[in-house]
PDB file of N, CA and C in Angstrom:
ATOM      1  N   UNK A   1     -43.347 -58.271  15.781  1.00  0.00           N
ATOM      2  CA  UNK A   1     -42.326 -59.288  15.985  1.00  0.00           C
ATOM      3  C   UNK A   1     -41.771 -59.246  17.398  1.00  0.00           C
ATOM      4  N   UNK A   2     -41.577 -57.883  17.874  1.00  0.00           N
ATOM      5  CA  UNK A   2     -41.131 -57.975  19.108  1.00  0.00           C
ATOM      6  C   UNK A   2     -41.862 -58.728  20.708  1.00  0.00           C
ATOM      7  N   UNK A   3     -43.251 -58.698  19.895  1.00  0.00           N
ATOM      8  CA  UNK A   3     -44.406 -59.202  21.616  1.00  0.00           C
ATOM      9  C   UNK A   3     -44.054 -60.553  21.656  1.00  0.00           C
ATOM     10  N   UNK A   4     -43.346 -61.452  20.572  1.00  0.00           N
ATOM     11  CA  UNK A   4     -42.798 -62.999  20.997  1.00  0.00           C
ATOM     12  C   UNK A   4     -41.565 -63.060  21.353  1.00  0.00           C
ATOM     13  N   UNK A   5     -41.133 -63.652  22.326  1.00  0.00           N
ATOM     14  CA  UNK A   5     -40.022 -63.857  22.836  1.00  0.00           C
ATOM     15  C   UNK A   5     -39.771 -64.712  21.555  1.00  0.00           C
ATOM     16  N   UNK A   6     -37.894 -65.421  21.214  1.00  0.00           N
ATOM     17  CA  UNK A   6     -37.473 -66.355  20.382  1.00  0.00           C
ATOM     18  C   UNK A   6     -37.810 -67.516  20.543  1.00  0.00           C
ATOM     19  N   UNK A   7     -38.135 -68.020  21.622  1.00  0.00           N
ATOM     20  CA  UNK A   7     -38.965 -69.671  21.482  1.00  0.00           C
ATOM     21  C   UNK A   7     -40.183 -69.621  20.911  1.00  0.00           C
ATOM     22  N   UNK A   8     -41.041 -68.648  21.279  1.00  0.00           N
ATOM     23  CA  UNK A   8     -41.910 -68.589  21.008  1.00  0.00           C
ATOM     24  C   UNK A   8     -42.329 -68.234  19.517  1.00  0.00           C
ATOM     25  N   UNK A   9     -41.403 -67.798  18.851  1.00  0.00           N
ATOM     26  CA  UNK A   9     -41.191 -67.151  17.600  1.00  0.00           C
ATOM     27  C   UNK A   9     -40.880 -68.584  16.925  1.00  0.00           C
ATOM     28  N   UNK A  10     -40.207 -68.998  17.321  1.00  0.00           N
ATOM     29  CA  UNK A  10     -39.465 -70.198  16.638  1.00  0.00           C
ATOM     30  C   UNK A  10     -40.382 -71.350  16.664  1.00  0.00           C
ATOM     31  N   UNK A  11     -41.597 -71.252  17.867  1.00  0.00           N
ATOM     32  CA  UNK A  11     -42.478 -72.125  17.346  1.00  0.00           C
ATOM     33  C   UNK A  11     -43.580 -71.855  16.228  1.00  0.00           C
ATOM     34  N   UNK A  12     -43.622 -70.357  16.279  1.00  0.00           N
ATOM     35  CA  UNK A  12     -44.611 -69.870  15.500  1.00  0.00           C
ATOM     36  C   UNK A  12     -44.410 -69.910  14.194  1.00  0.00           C
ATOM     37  N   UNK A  13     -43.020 -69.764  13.766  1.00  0.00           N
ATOM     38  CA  UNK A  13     -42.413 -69.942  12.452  1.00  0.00           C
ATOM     39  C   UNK A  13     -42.258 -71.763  11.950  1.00  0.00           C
ATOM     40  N   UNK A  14     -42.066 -72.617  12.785  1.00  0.00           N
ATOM     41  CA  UNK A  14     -42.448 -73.785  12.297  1.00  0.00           C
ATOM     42  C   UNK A  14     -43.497 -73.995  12.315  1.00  0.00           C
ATOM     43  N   UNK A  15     -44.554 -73.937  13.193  1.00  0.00           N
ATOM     44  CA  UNK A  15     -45.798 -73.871  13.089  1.00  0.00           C
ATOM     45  C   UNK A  15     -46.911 -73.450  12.243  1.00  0.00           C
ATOM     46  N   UNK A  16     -46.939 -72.661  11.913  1.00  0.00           N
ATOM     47  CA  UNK A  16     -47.865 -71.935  11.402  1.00  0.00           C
ATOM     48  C   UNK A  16     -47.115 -71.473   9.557  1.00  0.00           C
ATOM     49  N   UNK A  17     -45.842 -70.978   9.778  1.00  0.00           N
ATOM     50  CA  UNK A  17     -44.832 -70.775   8.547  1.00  0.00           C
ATOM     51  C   UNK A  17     -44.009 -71.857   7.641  1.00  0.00           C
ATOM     52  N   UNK A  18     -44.196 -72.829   8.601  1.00  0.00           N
ATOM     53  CA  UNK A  18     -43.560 -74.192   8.249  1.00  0.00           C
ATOM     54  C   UNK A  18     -42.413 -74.200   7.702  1.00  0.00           C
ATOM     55  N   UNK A  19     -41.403 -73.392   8.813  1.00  0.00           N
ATOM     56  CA  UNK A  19     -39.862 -73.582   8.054  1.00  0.00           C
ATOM     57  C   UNK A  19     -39.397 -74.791   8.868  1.00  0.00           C
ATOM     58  N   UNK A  20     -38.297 -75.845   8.308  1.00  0.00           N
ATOM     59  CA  UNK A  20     -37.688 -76.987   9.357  1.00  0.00           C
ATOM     60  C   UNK A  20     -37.014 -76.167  10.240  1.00  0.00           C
ATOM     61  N   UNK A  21     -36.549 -77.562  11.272  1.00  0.00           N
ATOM     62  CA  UNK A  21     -36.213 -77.060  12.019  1.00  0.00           C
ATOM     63  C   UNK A  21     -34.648 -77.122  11.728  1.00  0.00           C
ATOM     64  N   UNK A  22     -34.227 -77.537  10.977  1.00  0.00           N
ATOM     65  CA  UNK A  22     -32.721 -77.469   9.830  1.00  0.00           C
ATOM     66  C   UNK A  22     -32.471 -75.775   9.451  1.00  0.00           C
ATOM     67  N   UNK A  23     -33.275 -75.157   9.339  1.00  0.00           N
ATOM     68  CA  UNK A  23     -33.216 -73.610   8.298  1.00  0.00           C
ATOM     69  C   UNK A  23     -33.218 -72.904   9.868  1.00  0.00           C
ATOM     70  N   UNK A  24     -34.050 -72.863  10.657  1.00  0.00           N
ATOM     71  CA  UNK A  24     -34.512 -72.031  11.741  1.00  0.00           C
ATOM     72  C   UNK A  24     -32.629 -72.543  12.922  1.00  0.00           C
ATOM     73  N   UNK A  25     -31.920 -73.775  12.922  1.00  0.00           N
ATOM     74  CA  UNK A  25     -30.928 -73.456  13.640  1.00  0.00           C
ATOM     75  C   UNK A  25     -29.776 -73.145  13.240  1.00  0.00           C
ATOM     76  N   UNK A  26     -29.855 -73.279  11.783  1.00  0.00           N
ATOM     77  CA  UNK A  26     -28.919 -72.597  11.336  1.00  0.00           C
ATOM     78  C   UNK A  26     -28.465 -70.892  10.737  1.00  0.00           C
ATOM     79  N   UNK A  27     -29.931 -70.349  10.920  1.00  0.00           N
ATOM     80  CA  UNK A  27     -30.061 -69.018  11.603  1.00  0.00           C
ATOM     81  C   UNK A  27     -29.652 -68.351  12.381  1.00  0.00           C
ATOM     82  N   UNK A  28     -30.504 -69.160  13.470  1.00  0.00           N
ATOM     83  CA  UNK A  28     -29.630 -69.279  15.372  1.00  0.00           C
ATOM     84  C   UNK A  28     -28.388 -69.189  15.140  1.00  0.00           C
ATOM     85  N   UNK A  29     -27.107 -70.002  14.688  1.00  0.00           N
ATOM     86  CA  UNK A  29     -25.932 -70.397  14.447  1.00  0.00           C
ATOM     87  C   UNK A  29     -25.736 -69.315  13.854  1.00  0.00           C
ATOM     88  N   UNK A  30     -25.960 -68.694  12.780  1.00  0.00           N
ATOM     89  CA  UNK A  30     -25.699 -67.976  11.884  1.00  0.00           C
ATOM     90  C   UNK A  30     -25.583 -66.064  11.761  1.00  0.00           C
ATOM     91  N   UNK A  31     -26.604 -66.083  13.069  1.00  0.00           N
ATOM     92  CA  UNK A  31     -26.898 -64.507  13.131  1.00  0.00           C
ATOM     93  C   UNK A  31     -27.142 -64.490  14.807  1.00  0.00           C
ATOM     94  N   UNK A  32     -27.125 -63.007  14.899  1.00  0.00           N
ATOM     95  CA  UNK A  32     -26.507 -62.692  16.430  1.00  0.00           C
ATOM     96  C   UNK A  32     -27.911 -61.770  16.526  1.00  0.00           C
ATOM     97  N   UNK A  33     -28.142 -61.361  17.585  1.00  0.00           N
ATOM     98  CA  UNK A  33     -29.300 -60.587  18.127  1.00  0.00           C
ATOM     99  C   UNK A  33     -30.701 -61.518  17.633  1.00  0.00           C
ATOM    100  N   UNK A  34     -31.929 -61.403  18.702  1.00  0.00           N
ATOM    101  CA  UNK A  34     -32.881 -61.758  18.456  1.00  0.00           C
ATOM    102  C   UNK A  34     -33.612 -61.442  17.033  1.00  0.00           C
ATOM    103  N   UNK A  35     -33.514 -59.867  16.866  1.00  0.00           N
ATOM    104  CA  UNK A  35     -34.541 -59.393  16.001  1.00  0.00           C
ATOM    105  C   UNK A  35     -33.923 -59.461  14.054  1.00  0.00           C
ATOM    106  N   UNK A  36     -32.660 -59.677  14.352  1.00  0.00           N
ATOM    107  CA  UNK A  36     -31.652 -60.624  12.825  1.00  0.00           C
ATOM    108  C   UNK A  36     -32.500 -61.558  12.427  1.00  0.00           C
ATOM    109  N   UNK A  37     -32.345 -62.410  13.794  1.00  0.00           N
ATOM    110  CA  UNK A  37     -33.044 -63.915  13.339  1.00  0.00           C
ATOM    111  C   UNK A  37     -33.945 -63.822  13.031  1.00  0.00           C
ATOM    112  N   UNK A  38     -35.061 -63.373  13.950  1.00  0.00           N
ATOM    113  CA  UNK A  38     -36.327 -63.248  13.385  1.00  0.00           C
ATOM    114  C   UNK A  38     -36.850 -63.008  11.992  1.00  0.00           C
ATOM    115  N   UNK A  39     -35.920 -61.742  11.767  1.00  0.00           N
ATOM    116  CA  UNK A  39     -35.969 -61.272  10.507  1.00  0.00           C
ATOM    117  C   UNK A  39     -35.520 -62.492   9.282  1.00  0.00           C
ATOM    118  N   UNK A  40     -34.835 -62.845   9.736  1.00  0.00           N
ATOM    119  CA  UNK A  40     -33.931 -64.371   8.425  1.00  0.00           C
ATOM    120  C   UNK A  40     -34.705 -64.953   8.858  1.00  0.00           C
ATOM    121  N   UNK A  41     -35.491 -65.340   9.507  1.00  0.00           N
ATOM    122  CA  UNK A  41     -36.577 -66.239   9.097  1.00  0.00           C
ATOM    123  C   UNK A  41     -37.727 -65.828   8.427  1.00  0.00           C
ATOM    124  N   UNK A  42     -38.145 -64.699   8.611  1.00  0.00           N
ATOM    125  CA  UNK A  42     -39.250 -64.440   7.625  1.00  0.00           C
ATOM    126  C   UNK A  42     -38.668 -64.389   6.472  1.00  0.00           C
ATOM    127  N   UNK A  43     -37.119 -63.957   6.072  1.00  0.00           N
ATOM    128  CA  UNK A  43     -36.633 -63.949   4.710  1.00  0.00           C
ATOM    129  C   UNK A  43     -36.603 -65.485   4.286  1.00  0.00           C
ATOM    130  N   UNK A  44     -36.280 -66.322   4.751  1.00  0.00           N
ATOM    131  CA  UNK A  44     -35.985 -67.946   5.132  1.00  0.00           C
ATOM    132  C   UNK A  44     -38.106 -67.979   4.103  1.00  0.00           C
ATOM    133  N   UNK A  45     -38.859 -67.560   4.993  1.00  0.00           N
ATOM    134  CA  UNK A  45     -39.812 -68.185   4.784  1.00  0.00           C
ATOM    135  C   UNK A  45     -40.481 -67.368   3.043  1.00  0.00           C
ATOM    136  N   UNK A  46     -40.639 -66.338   2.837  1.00  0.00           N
ATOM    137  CA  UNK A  46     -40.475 -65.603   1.852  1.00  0.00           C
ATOM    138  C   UNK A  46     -39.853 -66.158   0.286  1.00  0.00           C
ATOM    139  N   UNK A  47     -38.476 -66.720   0.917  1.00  0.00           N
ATOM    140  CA  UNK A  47     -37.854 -67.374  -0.209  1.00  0.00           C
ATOM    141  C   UNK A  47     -38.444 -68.671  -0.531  1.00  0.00           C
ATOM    142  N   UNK A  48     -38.912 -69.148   0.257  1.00  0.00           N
ATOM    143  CA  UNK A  48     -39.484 -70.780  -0.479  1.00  0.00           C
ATOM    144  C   UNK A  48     -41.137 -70.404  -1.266  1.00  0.00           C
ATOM    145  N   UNK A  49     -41.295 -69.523  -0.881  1.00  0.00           N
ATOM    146  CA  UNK A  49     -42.576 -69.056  -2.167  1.00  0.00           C
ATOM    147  C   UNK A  49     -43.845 -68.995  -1.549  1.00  0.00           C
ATOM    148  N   UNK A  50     -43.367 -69.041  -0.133  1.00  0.00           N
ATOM    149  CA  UNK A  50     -45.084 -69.170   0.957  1.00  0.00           C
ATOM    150  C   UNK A  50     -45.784 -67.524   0.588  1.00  0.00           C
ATOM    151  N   UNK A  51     -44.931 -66.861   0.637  1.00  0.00           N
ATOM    152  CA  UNK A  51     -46.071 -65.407   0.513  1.00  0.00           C
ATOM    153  C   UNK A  51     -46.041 -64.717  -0.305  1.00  0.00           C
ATOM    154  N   UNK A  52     -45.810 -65.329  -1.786  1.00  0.00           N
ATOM    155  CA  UNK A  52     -46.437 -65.244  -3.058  1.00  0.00           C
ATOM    156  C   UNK A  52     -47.530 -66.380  -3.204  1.00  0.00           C
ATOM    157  N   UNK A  53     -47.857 -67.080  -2.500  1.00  0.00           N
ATOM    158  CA  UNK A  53     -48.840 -68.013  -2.703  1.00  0.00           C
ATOM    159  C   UNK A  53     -50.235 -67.481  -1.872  1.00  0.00           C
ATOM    160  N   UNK A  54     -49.411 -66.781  -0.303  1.00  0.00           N
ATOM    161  CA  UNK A  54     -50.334 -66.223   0.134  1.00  0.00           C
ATOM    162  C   UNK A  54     -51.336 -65.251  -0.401  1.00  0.00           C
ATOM    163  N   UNK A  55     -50.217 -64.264  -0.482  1.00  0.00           N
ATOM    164  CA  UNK A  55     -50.520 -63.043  -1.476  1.00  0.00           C
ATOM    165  C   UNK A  55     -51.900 -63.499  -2.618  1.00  0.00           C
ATOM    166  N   UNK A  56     -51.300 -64.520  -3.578  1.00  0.00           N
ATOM    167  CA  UNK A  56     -52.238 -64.904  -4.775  1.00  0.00           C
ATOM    168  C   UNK A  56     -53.493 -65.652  -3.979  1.00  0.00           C
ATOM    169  N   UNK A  57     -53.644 -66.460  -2.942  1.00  0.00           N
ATOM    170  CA  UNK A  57     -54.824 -66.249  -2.310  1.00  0.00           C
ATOM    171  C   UNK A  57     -55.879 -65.475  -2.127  1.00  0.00           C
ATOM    172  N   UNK A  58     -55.302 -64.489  -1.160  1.00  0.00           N
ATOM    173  CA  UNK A  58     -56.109 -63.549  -0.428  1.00  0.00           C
ATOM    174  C   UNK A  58     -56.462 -62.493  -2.167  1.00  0.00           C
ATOM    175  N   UNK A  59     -55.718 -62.260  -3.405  1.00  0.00           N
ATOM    176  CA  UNK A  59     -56.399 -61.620  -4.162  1.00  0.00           C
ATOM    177  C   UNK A  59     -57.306 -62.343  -4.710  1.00  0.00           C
ATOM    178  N   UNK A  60     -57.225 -63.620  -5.080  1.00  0.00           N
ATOM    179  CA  UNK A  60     -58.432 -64.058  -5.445  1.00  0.00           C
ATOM    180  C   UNK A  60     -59.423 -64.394  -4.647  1.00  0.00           C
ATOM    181  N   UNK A  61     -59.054 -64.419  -3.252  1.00  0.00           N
ATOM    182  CA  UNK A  61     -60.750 -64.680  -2.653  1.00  0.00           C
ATOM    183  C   UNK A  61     -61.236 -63.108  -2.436  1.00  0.00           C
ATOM    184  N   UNK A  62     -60.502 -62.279  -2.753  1.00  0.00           N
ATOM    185  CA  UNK A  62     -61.027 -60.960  -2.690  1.00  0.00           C
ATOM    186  C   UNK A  62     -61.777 -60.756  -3.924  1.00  0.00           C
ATOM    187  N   UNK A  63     -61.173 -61.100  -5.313  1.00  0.00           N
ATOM    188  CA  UNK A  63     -61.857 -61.103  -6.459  1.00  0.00           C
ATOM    189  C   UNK A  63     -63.207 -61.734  -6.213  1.00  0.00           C
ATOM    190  N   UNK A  64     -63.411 -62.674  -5.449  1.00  0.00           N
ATOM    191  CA  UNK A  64     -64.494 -62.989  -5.345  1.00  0.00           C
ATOM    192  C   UNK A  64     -65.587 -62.619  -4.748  1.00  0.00           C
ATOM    193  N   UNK A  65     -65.082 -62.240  -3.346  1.00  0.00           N
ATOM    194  CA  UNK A  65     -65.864 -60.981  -2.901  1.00  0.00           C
ATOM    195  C   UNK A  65     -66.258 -60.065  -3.679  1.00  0.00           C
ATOM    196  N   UNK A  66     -65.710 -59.338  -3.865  1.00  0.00           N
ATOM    197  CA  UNK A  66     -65.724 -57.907  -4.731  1.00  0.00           C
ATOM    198  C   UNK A  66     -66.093 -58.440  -6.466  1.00  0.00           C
TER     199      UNK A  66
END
């Protein structure tokens, strides 16, 4: 987490994590130090159900492998 600066984080988390950009400034607003935010956003992203979906992915294409 630390090798992205916060813009860069903040694009990576809408980008790729797809939080709005509604959740990600009211973070900003909300919490102090870089590495807070960061962190509330992966909690931010966690809570809407992205990496239990991930998670159930990657085991079943592993089931399939294996």
């Amino acid at each position: 987490m630390e090798a992205f600066k916060l813009s860069e984080w903040k694009q990576f988390v809408r980008q790729k994590l797809g939080l709005n950009e509604a959740t990600i400034e009211e973070i900003e607003h909300d919490y102090r130090g870089v590495k807070e935010k960061k962190y509330q956003m992966i909690i931010a992203w966690e809570q809407k159900g992205e990496l239990k979906i991930l998670l159930f992915n990657i085991c079943k294409t592993l089931e399939l492998i294996y």
